[in-house]
C-alpha atoms as a PDB file:
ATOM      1  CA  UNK A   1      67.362  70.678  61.489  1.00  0.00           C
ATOM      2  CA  UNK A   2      65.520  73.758  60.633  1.00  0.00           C
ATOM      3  CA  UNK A   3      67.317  77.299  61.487  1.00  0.00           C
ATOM      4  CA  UNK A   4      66.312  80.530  60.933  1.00  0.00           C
ATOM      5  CA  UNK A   5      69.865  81.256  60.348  1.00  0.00           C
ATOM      6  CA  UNK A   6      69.697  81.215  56.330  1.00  0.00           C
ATOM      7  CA  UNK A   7      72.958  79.734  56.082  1.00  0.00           C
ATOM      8  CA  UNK A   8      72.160  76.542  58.351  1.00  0.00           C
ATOM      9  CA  UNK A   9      69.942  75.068  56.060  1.00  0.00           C
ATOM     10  CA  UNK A  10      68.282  72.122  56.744  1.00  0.00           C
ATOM     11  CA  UNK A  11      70.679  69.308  54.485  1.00  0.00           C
ATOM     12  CA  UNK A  12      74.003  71.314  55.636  1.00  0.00           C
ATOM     13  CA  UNK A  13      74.552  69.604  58.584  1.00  0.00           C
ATOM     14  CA  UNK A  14      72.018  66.132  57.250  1.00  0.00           C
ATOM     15  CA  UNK A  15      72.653  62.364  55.924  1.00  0.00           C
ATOM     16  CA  UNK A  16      74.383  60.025  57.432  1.00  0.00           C
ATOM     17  CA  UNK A  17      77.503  58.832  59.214  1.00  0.00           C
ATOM     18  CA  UNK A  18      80.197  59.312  57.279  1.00  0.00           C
ATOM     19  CA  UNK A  19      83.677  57.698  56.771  1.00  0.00           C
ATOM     20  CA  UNK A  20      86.644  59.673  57.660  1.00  0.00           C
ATOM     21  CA  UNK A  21      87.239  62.241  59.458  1.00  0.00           C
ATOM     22  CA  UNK A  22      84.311  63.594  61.107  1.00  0.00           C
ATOM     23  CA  UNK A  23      82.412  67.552  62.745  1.00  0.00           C
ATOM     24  CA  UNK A  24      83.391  67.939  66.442  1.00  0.00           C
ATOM     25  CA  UNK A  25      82.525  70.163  68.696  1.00  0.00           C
ATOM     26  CA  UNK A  26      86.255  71.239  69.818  1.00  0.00           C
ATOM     27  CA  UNK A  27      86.971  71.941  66.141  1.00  0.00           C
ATOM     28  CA  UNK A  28      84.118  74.100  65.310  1.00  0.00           C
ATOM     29  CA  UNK A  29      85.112  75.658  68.251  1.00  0.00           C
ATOM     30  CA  UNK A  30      88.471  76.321  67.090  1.00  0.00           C
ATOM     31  CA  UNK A  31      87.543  77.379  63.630  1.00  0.00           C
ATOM     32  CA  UNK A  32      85.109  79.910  64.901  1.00  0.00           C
ATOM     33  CA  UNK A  33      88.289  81.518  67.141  1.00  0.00           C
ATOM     34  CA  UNK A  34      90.280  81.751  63.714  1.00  0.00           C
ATOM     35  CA  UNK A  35      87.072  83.255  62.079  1.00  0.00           C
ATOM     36  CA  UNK A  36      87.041  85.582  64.592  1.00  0.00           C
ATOM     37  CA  UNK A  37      90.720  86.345  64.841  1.00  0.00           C
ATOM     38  CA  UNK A  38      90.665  87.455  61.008  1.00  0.00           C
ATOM     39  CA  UNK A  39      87.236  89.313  61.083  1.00  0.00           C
ATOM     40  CA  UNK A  40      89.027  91.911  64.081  1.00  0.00           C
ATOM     41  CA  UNK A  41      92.353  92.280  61.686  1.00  0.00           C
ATOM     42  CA  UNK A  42      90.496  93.112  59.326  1.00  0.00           C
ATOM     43  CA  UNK A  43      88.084  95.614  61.336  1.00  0.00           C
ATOM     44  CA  UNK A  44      91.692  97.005  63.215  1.00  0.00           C
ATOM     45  CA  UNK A  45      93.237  97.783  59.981  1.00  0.00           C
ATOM     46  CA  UNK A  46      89.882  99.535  58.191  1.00  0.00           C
ATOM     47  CA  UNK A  47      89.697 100.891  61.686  1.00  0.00           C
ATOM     48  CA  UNK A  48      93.234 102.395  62.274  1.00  0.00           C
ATOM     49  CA  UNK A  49      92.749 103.738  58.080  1.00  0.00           C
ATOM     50  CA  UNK A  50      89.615 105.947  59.290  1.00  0.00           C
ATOM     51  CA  UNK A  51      91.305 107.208  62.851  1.00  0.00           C
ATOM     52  CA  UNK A  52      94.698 108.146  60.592  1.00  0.00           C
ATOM     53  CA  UNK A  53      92.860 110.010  57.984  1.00  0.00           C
ATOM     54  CA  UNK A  54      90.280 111.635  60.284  1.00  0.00           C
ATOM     55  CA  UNK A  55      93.580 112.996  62.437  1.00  0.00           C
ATOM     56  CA  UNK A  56      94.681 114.489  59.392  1.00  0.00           C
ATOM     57  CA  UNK A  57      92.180 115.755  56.831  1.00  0.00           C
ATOM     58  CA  UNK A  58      88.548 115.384  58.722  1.00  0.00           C
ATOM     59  CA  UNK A  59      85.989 113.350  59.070  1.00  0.00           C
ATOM     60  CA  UNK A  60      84.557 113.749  55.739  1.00  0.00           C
ATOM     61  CA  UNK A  61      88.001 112.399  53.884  1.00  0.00           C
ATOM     62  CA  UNK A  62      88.113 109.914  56.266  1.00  0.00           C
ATOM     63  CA  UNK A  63      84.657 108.423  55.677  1.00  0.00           C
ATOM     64  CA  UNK A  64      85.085 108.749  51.689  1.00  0.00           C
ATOM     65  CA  UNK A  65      88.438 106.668  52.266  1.00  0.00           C
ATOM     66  CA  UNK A  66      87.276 103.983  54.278  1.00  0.00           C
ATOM     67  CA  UNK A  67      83.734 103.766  52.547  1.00  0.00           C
ATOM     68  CA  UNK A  68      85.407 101.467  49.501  1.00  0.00           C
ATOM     69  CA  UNK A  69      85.903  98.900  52.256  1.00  0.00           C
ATOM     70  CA  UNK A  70      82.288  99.139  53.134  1.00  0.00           C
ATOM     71  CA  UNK A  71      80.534  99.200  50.476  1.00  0.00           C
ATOM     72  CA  UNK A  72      82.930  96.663  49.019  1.00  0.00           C
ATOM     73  CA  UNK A  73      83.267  94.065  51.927  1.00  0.00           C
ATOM     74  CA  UNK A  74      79.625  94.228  52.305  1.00  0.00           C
ATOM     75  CA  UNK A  75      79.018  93.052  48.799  1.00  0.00           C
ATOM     76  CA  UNK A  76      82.216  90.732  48.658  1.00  0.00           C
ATOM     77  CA  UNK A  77      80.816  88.616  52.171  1.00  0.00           C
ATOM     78  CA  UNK A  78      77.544  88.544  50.259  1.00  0.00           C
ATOM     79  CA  UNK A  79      78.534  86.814  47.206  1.00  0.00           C
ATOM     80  CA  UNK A  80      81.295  84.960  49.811  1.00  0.00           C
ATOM     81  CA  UNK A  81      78.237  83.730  52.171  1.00  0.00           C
ATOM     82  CA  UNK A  82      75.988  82.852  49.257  1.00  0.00           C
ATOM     83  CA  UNK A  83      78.681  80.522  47.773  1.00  0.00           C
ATOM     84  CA  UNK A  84      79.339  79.320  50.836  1.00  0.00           C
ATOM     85  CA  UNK A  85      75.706  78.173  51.133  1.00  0.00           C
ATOM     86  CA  UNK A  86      74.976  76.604  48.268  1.00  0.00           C
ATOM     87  CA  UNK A  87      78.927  74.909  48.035  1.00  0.00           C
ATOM     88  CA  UNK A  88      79.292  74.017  52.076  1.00  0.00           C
ATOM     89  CA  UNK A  89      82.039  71.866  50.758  1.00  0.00           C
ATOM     90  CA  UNK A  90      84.092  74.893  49.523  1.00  0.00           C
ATOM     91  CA  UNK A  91      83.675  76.773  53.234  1.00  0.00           C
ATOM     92  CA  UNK A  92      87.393  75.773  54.911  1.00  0.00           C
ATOM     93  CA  UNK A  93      87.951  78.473  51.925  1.00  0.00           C
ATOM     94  CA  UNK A  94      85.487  80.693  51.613  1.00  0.00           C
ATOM     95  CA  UNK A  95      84.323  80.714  55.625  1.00  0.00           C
ATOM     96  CA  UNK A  96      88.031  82.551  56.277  1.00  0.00           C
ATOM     97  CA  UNK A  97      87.611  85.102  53.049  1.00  0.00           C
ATOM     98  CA  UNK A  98      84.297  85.892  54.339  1.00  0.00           C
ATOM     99  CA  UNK A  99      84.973  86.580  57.993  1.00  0.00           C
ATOM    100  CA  UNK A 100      87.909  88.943  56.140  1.00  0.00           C
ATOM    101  CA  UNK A 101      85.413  90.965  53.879  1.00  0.00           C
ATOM    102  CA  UNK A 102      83.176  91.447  56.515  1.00  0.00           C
ATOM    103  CA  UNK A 103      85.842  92.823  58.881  1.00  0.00           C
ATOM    104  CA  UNK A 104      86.671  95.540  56.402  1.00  0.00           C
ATOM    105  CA  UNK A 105      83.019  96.669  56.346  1.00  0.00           C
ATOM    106  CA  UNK A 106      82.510  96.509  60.237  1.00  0.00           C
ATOM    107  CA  UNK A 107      85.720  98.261  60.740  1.00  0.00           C
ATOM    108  CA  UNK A 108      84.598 100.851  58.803  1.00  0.00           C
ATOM    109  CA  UNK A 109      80.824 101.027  59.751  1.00  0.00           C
ATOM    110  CA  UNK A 110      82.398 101.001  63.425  1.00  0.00           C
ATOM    111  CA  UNK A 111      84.421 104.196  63.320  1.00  0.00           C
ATOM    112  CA  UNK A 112      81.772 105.950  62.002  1.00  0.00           C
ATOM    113  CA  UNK A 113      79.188 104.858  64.946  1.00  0.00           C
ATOM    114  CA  UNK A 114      82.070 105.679  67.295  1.00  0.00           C
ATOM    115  CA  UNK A 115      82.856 108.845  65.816  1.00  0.00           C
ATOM    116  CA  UNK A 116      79.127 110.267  67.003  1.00  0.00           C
ATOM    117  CA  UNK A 117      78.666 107.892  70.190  1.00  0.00           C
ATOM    118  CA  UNK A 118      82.236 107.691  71.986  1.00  0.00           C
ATOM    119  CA  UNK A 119      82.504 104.538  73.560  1.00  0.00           C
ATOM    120  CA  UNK A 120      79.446 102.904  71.545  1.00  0.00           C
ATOM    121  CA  UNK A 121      81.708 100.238  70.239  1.00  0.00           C
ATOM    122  CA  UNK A 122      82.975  98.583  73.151  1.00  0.00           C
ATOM    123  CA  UNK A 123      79.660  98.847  74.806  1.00  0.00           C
ATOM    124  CA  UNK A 124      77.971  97.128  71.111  1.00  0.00           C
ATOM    125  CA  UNK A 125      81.200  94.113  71.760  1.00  0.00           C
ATOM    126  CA  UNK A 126      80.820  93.614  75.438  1.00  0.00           C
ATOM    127  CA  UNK A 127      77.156  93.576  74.902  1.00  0.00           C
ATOM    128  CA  UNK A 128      77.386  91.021  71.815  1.00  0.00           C
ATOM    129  CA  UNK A 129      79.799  88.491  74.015  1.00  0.00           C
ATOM    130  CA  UNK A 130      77.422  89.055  76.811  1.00  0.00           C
ATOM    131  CA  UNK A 131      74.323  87.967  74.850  1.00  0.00           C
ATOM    132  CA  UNK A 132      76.579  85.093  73.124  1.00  0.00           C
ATOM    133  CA  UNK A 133      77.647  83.917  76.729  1.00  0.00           C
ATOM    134  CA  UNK A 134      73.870  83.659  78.036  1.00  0.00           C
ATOM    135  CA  UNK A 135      72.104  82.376  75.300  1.00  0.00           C
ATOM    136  CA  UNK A 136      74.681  79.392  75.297  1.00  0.00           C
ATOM    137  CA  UNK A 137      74.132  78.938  79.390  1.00  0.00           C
ATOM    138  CA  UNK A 138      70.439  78.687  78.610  1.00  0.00           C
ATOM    139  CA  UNK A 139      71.072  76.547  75.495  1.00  0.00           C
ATOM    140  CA  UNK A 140      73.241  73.947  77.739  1.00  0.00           C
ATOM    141  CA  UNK A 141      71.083  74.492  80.607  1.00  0.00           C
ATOM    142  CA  UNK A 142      67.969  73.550  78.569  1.00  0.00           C
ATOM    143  CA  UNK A 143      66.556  76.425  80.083  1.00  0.00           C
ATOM    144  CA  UNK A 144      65.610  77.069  75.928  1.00  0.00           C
ATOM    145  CA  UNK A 145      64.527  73.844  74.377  1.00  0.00           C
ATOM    146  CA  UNK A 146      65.020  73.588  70.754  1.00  0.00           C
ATOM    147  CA  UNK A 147      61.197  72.296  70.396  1.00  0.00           C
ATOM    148  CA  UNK A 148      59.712  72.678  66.525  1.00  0.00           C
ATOM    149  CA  UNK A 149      56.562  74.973  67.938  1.00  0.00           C
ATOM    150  CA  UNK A 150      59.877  77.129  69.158  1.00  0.00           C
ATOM    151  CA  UNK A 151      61.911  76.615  66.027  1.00  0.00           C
ATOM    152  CA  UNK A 152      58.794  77.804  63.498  1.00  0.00           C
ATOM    153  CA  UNK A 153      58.022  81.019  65.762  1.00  0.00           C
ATOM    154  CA  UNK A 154      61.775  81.990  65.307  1.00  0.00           C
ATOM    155  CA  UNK A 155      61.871  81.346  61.716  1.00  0.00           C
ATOM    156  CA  UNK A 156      58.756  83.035  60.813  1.00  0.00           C
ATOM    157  CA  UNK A 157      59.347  86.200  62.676  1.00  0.00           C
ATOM    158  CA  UNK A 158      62.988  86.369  61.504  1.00  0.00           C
ATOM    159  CA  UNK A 159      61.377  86.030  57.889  1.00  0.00           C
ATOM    160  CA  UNK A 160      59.083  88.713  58.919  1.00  0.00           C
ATOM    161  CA  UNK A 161      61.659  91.428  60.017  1.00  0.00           C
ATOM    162  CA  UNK A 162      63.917  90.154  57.064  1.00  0.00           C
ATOM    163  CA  UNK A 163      60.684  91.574  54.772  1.00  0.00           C
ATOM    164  CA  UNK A 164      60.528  94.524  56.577  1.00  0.00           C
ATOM    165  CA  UNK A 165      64.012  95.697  55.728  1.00  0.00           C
ATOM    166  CA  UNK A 166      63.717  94.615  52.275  1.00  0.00           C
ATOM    167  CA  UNK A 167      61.013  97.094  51.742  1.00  0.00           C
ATOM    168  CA  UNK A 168      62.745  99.683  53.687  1.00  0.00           C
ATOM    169  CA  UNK A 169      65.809  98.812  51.547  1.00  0.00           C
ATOM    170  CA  UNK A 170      63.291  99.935  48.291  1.00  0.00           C
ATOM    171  CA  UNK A 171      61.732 102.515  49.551  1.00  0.00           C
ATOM    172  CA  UNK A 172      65.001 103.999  50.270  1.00  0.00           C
ATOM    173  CA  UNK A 173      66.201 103.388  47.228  1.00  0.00           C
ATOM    174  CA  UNK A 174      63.473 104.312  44.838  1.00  0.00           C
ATOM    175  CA  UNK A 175      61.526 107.470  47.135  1.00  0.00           C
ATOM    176  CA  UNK A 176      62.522 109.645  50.033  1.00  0.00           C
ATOM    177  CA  UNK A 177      59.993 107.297  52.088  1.00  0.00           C
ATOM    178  CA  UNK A 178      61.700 104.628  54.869  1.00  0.00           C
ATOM    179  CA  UNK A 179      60.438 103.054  57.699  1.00  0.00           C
ATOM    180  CA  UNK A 180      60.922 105.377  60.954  1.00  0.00           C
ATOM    181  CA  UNK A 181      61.037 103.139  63.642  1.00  0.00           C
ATOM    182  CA  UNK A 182      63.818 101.430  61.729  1.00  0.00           C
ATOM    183  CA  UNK A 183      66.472 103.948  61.744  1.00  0.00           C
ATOM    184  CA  UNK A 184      64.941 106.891  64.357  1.00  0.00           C
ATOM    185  CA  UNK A 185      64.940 106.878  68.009  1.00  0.00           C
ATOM    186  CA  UNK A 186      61.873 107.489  70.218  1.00  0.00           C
ATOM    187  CA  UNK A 187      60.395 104.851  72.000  1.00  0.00           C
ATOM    188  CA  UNK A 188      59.023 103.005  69.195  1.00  0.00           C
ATOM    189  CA  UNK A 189      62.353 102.591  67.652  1.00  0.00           C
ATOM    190  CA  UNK A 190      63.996 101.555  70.718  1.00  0.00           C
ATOM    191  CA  UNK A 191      61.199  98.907  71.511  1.00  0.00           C
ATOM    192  CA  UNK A 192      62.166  97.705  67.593  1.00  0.00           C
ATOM    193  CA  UNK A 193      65.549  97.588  67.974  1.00  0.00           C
ATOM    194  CA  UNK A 194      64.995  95.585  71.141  1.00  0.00           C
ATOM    195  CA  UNK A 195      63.033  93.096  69.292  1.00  0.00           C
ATOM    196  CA  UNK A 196      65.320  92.599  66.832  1.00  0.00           C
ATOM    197  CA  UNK A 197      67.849  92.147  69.210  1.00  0.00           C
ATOM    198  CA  UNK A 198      66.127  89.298  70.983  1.00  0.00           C
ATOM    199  CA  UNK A 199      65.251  87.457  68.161  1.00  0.00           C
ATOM    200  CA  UNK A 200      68.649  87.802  67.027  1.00  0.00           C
ATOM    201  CA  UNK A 201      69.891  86.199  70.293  1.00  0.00           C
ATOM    202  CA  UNK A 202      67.133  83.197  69.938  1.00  0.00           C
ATOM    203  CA  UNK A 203      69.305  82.592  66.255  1.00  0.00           C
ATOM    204  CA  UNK A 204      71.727  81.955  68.208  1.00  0.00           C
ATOM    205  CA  UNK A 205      69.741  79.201  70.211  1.00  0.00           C
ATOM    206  CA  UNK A 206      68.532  77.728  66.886  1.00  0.00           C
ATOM    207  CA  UNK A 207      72.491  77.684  65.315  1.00  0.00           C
ATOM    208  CA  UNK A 208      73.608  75.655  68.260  1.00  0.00           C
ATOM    209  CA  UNK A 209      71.103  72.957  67.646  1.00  0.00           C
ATOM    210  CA  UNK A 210      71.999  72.585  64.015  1.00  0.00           C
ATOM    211  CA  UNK A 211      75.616  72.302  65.187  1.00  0.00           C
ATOM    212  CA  UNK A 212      74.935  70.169  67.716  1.00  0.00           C
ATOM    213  CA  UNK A 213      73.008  67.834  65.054  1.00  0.00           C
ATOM    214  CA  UNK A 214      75.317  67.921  62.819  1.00  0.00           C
ATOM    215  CA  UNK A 215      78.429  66.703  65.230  1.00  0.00           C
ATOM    216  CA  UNK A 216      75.948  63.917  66.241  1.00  0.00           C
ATOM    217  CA  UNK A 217      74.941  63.028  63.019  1.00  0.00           C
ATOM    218  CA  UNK A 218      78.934  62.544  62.093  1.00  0.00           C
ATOM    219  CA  UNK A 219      78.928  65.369  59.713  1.00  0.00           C
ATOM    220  CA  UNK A 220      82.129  65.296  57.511  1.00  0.00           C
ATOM    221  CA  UNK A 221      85.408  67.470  59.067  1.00  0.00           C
ATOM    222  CA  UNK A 222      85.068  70.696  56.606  1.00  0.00           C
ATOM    223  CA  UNK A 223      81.822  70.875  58.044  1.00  0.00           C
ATOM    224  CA  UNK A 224      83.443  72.374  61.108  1.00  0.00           C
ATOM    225  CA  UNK A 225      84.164  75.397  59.066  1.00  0.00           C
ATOM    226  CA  UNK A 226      80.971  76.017  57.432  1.00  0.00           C
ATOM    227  CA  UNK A 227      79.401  76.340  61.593  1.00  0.00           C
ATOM    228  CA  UNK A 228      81.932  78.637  62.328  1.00  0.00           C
ATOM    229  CA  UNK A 229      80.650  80.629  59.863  1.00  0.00           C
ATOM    230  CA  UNK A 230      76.987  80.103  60.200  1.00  0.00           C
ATOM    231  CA  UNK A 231      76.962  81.374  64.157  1.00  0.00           C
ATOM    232  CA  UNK A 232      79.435  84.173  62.413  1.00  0.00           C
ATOM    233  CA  UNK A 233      76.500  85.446  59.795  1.00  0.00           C
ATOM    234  CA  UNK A 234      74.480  85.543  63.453  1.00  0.00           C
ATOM    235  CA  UNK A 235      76.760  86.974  65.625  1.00  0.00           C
ATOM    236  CA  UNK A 236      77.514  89.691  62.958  1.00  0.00           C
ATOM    237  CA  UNK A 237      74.167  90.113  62.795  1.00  0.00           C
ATOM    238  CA  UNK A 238      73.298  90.366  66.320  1.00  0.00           C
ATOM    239  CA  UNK A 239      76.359  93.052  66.455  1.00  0.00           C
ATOM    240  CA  UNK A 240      74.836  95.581  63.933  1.00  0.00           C
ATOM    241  CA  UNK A 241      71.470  95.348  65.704  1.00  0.00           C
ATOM    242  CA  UNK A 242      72.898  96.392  69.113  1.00  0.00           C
ATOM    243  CA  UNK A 243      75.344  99.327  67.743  1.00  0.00           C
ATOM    244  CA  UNK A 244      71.532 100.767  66.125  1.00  0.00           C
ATOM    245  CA  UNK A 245      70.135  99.973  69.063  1.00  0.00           C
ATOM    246  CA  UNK A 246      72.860 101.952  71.303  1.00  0.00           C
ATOM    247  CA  UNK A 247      72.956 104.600  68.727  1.00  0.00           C
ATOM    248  CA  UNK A 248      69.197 105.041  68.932  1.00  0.00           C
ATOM    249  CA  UNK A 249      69.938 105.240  72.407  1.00  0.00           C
ATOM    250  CA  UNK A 250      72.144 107.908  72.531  1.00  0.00           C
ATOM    251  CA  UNK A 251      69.758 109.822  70.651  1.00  0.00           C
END
């Protein structure tokens, strides 16, 4: 029951039957559409803010307006996702605020990539639902299997490149040092970005097995909200790490 995915942790989806209403597939399903639907109104509004502003006073007004909704949906999905976590029984609320906040700050983060690389952003979604679409044909194809030598190889480089940004994170904070291949282009940061993608898309792989555990295991009905948002945390994920890698790209 393992997932890289730090929000699929390994008693979230664990124990056993239980009476009333129980996890199905067709309503995780469903909650992950609603998830979805409020994470792009979100994104549209912050969005349509930055386009407005830029038409009328630049694009350096219009990134100081929209940056509150960054900075501040990044921060609010973080406490939002770590609450969610730790209170899975809380997530029919907290999945929904949390695909919200994090609208706001992709909204926002979008304009700005699309603002330097027209056309990056549809490219970065078609690419995302692309990646989504194969990795759950090879899922339900058992092309992938699920195996635990598989599952521990995900986890431990996803725990690797997790460290790596970490430090970057510090060094960027506390020096004018940072990791090149992170942020520039070149081949090196291309072949990164690449990596991260992929391992990103074997998440996905991982999150479909706890799911699929969990609506086997009889997993109680609220349950159904707190996948949604798990294969949201990876699909978000997955999202950011293509726009960088298009961006780097374009470079």
């Amino acid at each position: 029951m393992r997932s890289s995915n730090p929000v699929l942790r390994d008693k979230a989806f664990q124990g056993p039957l239980v009476d009333g209403e129980r996890m199905t597939m067709d309503g995780m399903v469903g909650k992950t559409g609603i998830l979805f639907v409020l994470l792009l109104i979100a994104a549209g509004w912050t969005w349509t803010r930055f386009y407005d502003v830029l038409a009328e006073a630049g694009p350096q007004v219009a990134m100081a307006t929209v940056s509150p909704f960054i900075w501040g949906g990044l921060i609010v999905g973080f406490i939002l996702a770590m609450v969610t976590v730790f209170k899975s029984q809380w997530s029919n609320i907290t999945a929904p605020m949390y695909a919200i906040a994090e609208g706001f700050a992709l909204g926002g983060l979008s304009a700005f990539f699309e603002l330097r690389f027209h056309g990056i952003v549809i490219q970065a979604v078609g690419l995302t639902i692309g990646v989504l679409a194969v990795m759950l044909f090879l899922y339900r194809t058992h092309v992938i299997r699920v195996t635990d030598k598989f599952r521990t190889g995900v986890i431990a480089a996803t725990g690797a490149i997790a460290l790596l940004y970490l430090v970057d994170i510090g060094l960027r904070a506390f020096t004018s040092i940072n990791i090149p291949f992170i942020h520039e282009g070149g081949a090196l940061g291309i072949g990164f970005s690449l990596l991260v993608v992929g391992l990103a898309a074997l998440n996905l792989t991982l999150d479909f097995d706890a799911i699929e555990r969990g609506v086997a295991n009889g997993a109680p009905k609220v349950m159904e909200w707190y996948g949604a948002f798990s294969l949201l945390v990876t699909l978000v994920w997955l999202y950011l790490e293509i726009l960088r890698l298009l961006a780097k790209a374009r470079r």
